[in-house]
C-alpha atoms as a PDB file:
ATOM      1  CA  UNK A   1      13.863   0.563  14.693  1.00  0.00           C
ATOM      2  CA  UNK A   2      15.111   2.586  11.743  1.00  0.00           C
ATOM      3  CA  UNK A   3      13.384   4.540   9.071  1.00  0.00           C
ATOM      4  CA  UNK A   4      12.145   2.670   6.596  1.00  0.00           C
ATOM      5  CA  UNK A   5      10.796   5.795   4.960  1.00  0.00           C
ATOM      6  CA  UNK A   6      11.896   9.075   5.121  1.00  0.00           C
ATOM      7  CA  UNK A   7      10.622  12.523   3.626  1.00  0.00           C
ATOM      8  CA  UNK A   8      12.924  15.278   3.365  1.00  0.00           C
ATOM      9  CA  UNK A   9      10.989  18.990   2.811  1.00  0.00           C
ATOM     10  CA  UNK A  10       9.744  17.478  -0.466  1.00  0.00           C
ATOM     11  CA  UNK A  11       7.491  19.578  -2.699  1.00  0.00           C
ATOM     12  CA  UNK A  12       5.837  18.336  -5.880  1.00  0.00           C
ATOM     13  CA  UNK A  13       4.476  21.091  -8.555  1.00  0.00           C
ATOM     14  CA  UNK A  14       2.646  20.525 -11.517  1.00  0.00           C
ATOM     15  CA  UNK A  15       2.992  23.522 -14.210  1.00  0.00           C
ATOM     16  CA  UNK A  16       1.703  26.416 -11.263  1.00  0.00           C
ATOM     17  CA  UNK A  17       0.459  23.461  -8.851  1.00  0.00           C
ATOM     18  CA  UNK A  18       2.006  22.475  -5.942  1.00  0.00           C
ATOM     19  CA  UNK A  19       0.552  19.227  -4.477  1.00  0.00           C
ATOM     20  CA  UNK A  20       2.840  18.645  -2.198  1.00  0.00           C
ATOM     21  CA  UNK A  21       4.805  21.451  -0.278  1.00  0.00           C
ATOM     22  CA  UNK A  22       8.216  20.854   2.371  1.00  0.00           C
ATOM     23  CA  UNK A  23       6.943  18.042   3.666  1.00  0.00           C
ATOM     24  CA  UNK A  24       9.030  15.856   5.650  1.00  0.00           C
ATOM     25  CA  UNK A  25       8.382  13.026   7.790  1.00  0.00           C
ATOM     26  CA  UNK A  26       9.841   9.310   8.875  1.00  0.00           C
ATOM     27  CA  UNK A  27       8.247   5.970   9.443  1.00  0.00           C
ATOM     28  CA  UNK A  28       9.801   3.447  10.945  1.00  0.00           C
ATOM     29  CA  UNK A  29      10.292  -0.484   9.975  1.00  0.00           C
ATOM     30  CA  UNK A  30       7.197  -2.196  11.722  1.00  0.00           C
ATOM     31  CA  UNK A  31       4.995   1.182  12.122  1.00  0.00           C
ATOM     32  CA  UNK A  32       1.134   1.093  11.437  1.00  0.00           C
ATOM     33  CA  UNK A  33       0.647   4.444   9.985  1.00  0.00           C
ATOM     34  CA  UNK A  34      -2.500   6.324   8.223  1.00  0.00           C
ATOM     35  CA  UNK A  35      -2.209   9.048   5.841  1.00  0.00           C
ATOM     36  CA  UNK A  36      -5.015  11.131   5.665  1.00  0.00           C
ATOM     37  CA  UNK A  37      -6.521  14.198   4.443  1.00  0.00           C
ATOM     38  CA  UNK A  38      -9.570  15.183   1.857  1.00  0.00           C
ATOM     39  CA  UNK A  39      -9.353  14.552  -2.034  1.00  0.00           C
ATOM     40  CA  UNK A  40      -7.106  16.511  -3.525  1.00  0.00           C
ATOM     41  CA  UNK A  41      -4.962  16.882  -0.369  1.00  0.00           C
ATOM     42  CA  UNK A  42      -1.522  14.970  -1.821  1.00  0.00           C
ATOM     43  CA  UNK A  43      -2.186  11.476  -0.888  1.00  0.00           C
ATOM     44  CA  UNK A  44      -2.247   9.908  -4.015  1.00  0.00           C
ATOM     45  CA  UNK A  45       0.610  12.028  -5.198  1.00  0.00           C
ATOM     46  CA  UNK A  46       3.047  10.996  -2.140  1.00  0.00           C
ATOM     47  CA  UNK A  47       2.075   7.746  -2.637  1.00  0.00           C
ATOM     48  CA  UNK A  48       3.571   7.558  -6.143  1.00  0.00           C
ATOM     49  CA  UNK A  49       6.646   9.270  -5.615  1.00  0.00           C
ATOM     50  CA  UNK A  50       6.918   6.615  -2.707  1.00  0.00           C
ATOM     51  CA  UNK A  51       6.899   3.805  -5.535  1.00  0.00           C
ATOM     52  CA  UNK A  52       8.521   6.181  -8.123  1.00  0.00           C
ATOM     53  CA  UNK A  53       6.107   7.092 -10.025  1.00  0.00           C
ATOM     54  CA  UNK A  54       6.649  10.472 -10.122  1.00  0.00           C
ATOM     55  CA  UNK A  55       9.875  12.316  -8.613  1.00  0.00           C
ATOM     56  CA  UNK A  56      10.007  14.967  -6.191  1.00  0.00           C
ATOM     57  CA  UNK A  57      10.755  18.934  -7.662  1.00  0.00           C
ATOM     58  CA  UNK A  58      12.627  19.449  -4.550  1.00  0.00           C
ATOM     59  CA  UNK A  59      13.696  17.416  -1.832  1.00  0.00           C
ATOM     60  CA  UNK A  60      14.301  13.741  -1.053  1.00  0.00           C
ATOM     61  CA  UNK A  61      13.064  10.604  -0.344  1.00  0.00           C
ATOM     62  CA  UNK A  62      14.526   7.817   0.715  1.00  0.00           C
ATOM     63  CA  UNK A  63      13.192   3.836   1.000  1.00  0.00           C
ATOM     64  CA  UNK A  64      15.311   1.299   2.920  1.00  0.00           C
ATOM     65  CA  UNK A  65      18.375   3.784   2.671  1.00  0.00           C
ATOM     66  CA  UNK A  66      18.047   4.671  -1.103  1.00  0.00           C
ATOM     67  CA  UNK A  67      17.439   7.974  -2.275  1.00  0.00           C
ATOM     68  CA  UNK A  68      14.424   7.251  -4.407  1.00  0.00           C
ATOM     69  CA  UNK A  69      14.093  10.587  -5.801  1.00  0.00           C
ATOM     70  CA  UNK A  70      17.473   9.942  -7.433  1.00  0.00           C
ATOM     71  CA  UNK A  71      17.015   6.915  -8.654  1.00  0.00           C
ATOM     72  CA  UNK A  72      17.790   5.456 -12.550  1.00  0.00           C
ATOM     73  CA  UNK A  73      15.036   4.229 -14.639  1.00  0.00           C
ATOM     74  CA  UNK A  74      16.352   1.300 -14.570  1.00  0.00           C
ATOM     75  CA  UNK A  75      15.937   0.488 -10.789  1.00  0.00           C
ATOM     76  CA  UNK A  76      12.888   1.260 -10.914  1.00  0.00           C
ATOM     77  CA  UNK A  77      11.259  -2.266 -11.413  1.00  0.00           C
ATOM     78  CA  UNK A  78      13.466  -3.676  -8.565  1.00  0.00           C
ATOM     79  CA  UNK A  79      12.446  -0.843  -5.989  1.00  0.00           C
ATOM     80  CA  UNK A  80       8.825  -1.641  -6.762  1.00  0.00           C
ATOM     81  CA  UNK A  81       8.970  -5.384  -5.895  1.00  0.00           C
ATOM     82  CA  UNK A  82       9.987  -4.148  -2.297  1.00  0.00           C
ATOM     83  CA  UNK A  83       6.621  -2.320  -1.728  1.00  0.00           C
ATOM     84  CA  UNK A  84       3.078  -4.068  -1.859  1.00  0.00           C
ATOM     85  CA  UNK A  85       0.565  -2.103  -2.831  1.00  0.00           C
ATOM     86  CA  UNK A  86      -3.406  -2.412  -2.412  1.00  0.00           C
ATOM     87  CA  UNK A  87      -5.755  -0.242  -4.451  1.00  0.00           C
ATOM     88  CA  UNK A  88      -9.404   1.140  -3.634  1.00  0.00           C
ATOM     89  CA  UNK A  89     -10.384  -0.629  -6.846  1.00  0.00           C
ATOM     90  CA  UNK A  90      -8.683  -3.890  -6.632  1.00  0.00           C
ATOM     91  CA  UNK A  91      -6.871  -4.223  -9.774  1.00  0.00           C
ATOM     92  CA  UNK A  92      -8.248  -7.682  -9.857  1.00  0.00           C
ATOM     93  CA  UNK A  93      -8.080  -9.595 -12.945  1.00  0.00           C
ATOM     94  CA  UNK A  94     -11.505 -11.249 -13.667  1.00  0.00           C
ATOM     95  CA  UNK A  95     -11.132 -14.252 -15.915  1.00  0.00           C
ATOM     96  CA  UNK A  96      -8.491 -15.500 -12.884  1.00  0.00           C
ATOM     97  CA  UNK A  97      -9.379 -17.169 -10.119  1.00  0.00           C
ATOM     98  CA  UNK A  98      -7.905 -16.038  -6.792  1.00  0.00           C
ATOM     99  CA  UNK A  99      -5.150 -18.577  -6.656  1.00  0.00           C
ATOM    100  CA  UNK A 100      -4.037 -17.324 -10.083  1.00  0.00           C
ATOM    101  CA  UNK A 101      -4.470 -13.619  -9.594  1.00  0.00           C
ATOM    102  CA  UNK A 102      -1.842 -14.054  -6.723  1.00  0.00           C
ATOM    103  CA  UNK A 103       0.295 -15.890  -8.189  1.00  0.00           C
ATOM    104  CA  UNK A 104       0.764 -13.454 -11.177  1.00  0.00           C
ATOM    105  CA  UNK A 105       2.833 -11.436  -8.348  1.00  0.00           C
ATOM    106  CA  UNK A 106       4.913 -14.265  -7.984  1.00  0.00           C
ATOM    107  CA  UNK A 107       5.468 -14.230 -11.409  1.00  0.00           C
ATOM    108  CA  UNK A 108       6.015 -11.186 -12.017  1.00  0.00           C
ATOM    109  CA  UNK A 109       9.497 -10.642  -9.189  1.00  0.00           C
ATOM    110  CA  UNK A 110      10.714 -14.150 -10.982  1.00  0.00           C
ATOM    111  CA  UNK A 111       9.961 -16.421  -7.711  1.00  0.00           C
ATOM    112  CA  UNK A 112      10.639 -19.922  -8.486  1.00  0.00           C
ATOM    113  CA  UNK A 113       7.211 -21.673  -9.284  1.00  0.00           C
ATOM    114  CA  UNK A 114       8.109 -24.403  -7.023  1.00  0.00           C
ATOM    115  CA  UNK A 115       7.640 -22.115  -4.452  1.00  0.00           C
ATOM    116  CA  UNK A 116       4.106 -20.734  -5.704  1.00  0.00           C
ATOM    117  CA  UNK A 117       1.654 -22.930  -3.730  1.00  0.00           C
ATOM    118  CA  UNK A 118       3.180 -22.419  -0.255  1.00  0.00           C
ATOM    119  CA  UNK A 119       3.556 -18.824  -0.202  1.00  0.00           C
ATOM    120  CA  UNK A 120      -0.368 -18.546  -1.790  1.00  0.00           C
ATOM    121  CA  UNK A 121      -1.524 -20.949   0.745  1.00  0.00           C
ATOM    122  CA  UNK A 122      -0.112 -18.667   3.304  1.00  0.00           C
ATOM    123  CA  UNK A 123      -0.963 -15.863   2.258  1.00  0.00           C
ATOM    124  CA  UNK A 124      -4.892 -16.872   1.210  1.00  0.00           C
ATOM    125  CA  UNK A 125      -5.097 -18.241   5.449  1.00  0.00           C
ATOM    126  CA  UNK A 126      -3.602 -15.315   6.624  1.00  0.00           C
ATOM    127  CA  UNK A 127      -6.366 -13.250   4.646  1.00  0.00           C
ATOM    128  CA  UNK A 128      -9.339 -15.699   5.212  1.00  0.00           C
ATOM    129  CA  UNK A 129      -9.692 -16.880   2.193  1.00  0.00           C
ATOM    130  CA  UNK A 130      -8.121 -20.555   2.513  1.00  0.00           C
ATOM    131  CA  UNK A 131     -11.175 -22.425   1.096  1.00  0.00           C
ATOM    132  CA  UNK A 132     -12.015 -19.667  -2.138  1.00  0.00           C
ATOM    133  CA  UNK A 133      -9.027 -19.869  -4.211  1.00  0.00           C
ATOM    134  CA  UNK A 134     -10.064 -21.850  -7.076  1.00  0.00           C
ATOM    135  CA  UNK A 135     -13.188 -18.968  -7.239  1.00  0.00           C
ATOM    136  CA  UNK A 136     -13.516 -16.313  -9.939  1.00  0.00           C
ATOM    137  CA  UNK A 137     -13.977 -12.465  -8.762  1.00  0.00           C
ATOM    138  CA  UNK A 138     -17.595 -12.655  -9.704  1.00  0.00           C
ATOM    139  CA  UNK A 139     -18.393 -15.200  -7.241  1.00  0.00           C
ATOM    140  CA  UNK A 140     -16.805 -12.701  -4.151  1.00  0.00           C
ATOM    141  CA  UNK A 141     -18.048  -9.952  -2.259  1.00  0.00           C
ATOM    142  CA  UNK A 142     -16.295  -6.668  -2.907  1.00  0.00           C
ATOM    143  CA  UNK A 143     -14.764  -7.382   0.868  1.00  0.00           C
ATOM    144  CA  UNK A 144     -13.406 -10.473  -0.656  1.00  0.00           C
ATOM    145  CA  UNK A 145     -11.781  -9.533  -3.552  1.00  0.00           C
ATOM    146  CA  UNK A 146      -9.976  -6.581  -1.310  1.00  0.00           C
ATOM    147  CA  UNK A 147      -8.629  -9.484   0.882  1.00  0.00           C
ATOM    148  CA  UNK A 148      -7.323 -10.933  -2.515  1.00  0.00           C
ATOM    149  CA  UNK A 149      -5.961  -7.711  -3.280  1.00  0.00           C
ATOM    150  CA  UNK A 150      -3.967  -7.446  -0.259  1.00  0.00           C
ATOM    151  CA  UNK A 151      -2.434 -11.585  -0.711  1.00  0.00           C
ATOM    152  CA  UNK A 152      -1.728 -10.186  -3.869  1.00  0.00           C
ATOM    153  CA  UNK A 153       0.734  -7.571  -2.502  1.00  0.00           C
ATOM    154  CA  UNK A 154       1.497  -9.340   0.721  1.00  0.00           C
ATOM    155  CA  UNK A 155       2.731 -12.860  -1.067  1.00  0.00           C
ATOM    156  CA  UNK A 156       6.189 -11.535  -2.157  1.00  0.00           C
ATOM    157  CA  UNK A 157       6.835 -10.487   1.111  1.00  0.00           C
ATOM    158  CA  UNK A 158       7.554  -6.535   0.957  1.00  0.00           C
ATOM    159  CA  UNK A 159       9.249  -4.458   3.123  1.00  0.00           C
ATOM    160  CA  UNK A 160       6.002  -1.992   3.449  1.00  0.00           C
ATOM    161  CA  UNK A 161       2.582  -2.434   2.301  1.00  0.00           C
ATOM    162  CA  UNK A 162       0.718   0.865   1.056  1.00  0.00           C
ATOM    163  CA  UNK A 163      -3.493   0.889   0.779  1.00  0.00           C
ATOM    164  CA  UNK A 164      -4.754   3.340  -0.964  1.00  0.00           C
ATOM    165  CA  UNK A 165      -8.412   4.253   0.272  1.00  0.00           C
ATOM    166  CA  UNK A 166      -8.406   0.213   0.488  1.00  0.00           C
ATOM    167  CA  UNK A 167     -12.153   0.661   2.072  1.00  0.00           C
ATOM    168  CA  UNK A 168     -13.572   3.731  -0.278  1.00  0.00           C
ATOM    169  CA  UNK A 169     -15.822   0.497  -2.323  1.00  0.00           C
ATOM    170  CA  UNK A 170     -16.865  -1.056   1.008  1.00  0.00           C
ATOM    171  CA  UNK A 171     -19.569  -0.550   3.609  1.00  0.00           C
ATOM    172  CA  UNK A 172     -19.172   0.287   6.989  1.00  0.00           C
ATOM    173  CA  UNK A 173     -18.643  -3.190   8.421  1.00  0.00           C
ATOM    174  CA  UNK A 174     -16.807  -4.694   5.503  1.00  0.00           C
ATOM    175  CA  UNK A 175     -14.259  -1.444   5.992  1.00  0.00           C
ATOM    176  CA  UNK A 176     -13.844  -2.601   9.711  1.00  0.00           C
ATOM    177  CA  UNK A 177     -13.042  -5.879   8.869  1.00  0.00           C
ATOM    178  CA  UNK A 178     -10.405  -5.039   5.701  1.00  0.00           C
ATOM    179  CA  UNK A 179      -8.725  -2.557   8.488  1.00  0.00           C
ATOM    180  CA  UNK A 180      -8.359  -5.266  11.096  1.00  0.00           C
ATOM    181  CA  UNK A 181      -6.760  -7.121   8.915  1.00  0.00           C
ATOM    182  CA  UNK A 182      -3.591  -5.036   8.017  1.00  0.00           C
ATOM    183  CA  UNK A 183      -3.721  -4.139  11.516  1.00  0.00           C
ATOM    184  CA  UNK A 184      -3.065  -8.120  12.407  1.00  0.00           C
ATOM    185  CA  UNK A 185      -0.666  -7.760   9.284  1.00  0.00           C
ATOM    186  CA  UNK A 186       1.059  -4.974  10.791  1.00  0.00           C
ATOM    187  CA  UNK A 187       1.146  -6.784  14.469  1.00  0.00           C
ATOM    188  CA  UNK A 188       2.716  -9.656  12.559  1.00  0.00           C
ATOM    189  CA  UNK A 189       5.756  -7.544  11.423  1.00  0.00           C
ATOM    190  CA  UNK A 190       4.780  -5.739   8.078  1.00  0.00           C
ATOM    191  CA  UNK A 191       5.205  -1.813   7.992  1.00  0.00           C
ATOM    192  CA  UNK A 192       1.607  -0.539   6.818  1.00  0.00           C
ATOM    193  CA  UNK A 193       1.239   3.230   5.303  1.00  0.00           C
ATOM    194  CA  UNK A 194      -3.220   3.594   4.838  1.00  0.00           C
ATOM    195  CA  UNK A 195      -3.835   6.504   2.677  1.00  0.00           C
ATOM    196  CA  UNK A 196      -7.554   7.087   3.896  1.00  0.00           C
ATOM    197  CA  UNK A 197     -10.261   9.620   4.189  1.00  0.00           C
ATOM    198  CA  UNK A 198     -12.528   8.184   6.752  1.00  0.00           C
ATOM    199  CA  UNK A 199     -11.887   9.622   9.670  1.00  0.00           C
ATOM    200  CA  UNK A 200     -14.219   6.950  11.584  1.00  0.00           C
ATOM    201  CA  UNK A 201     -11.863   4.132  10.533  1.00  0.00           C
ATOM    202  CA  UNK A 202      -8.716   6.644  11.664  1.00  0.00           C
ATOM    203  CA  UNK A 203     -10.553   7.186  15.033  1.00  0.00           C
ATOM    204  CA  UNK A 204     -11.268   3.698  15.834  1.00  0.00           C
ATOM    205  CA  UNK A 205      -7.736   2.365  15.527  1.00  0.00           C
ATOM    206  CA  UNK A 206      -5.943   5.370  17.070  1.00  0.00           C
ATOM    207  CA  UNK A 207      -2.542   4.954  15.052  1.00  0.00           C
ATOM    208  CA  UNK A 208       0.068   7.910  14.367  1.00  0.00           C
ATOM    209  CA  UNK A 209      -1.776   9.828  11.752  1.00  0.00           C
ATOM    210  CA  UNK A 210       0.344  12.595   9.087  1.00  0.00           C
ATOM    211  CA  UNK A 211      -2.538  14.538   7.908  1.00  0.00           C
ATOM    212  CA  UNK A 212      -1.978  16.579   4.935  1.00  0.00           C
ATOM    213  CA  UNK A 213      -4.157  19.776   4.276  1.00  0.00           C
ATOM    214  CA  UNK A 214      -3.354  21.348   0.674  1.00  0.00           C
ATOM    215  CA  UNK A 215      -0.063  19.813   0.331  1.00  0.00           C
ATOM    216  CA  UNK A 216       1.302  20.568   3.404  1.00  0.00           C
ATOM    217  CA  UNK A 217       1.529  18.214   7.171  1.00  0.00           C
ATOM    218  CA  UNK A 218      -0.695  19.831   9.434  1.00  0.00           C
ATOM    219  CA  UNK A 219       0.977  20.220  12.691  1.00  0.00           C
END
């Protein structure tokens, strides 16, 4: 399989800061990978230079065989609709039920509204959420509205879906349960990148782990 993401000795400084420093790596189309390390460690910022957010001071970094850390402002939107993206705290629009909170992504990339209610049905049974889309946010659990999250990012088909410390709001069991699920997403196709802390949750699924300590890949 090829790279679908690549790192190439990329270092990010801020004024005298350097959150990330050389750090190079690859990740291939279909991989399950976590990202871990302790706040404060780089995630976050590798994450957004991934979507970019921010650009690299040195190095490159390439998505699907573009050299994101060169690319034009106005690319920018069009590279984003490529990557699905689930965040610790949901992003969820409240006065939307879950149906509509999906379909803003739809929306959003342009896809014809004909097409809306097939690709959320799919998505919301994939998730386990087939008989709560016509529910508002406050009538979920917290484990709930991360499932929506993730048919959110999942329902305009990406090439890679990041989670950001997708399980930092959830207990134990609810965590297990979010995990399985982008691990049956991943088994289904989809590259997944996990940006995570818990080490219990990196343990228990035993997938190639980068681990970044102060910027840097620990060997």
């Amino acid at each position: 399989m090829p790279a679908i993401v690549k790192f190439e000795n990329v270092t990010k400084k801020f004024g005298k800061i350097t959150a990330l420093n050389d750090v190079s790596f690859e990740i291939d189309e279909g991989e399950f990978v976590f990202l871990t390390g302790q706040s404060g460690a780089g995630k976050t910022t590798l994450l957004k230079i991934l979507i970019a957010d921010l650009k690299p001071t040195i190095g490159n970094v390439f998505f699907a065989g573009e050299n994101i850390a060169k690319i034009s402002k106005n690319k920018i939107p069009k590279h984003r609709q490529q990557i699905g993206y689930v965040f610790q705290d949901y992003k969820i629009l409240t006065e939307r039920t879950v149906r509509e909170n999906i379909e803003v992504a739809l929306a959003v990339v342009g896809i014809s509204r004909k097409d809306w209610k097939k690709r959320v049905d799919a998505v919301l049974e994939l998730v386990g959420l087939g008989d709560r889309s016509e529910l508002f946010p406050q009538q979920l659990s917290g484990g709930e509205i991360q499932r929506v999250s993730i048919a959110r990012a999942l329902v305009v088909n990406p090439k890679i879906l990041l989670a950001d410390e997708p399980t930092g709001n959830l207990d134990w069991e609810t965590a297990q349960n979010i995990v399985d699920l982008l691990s049956k997403i991943n088994k289904e196709g989809k590259t997944v990148l996990l940006a995570t802390h818990h080490e219990g949750i990196v343990e228990r699924l035993k997938k190639r782990t980068i681990r970044l300590r102060r910027g840097m890949i620990e060997k």
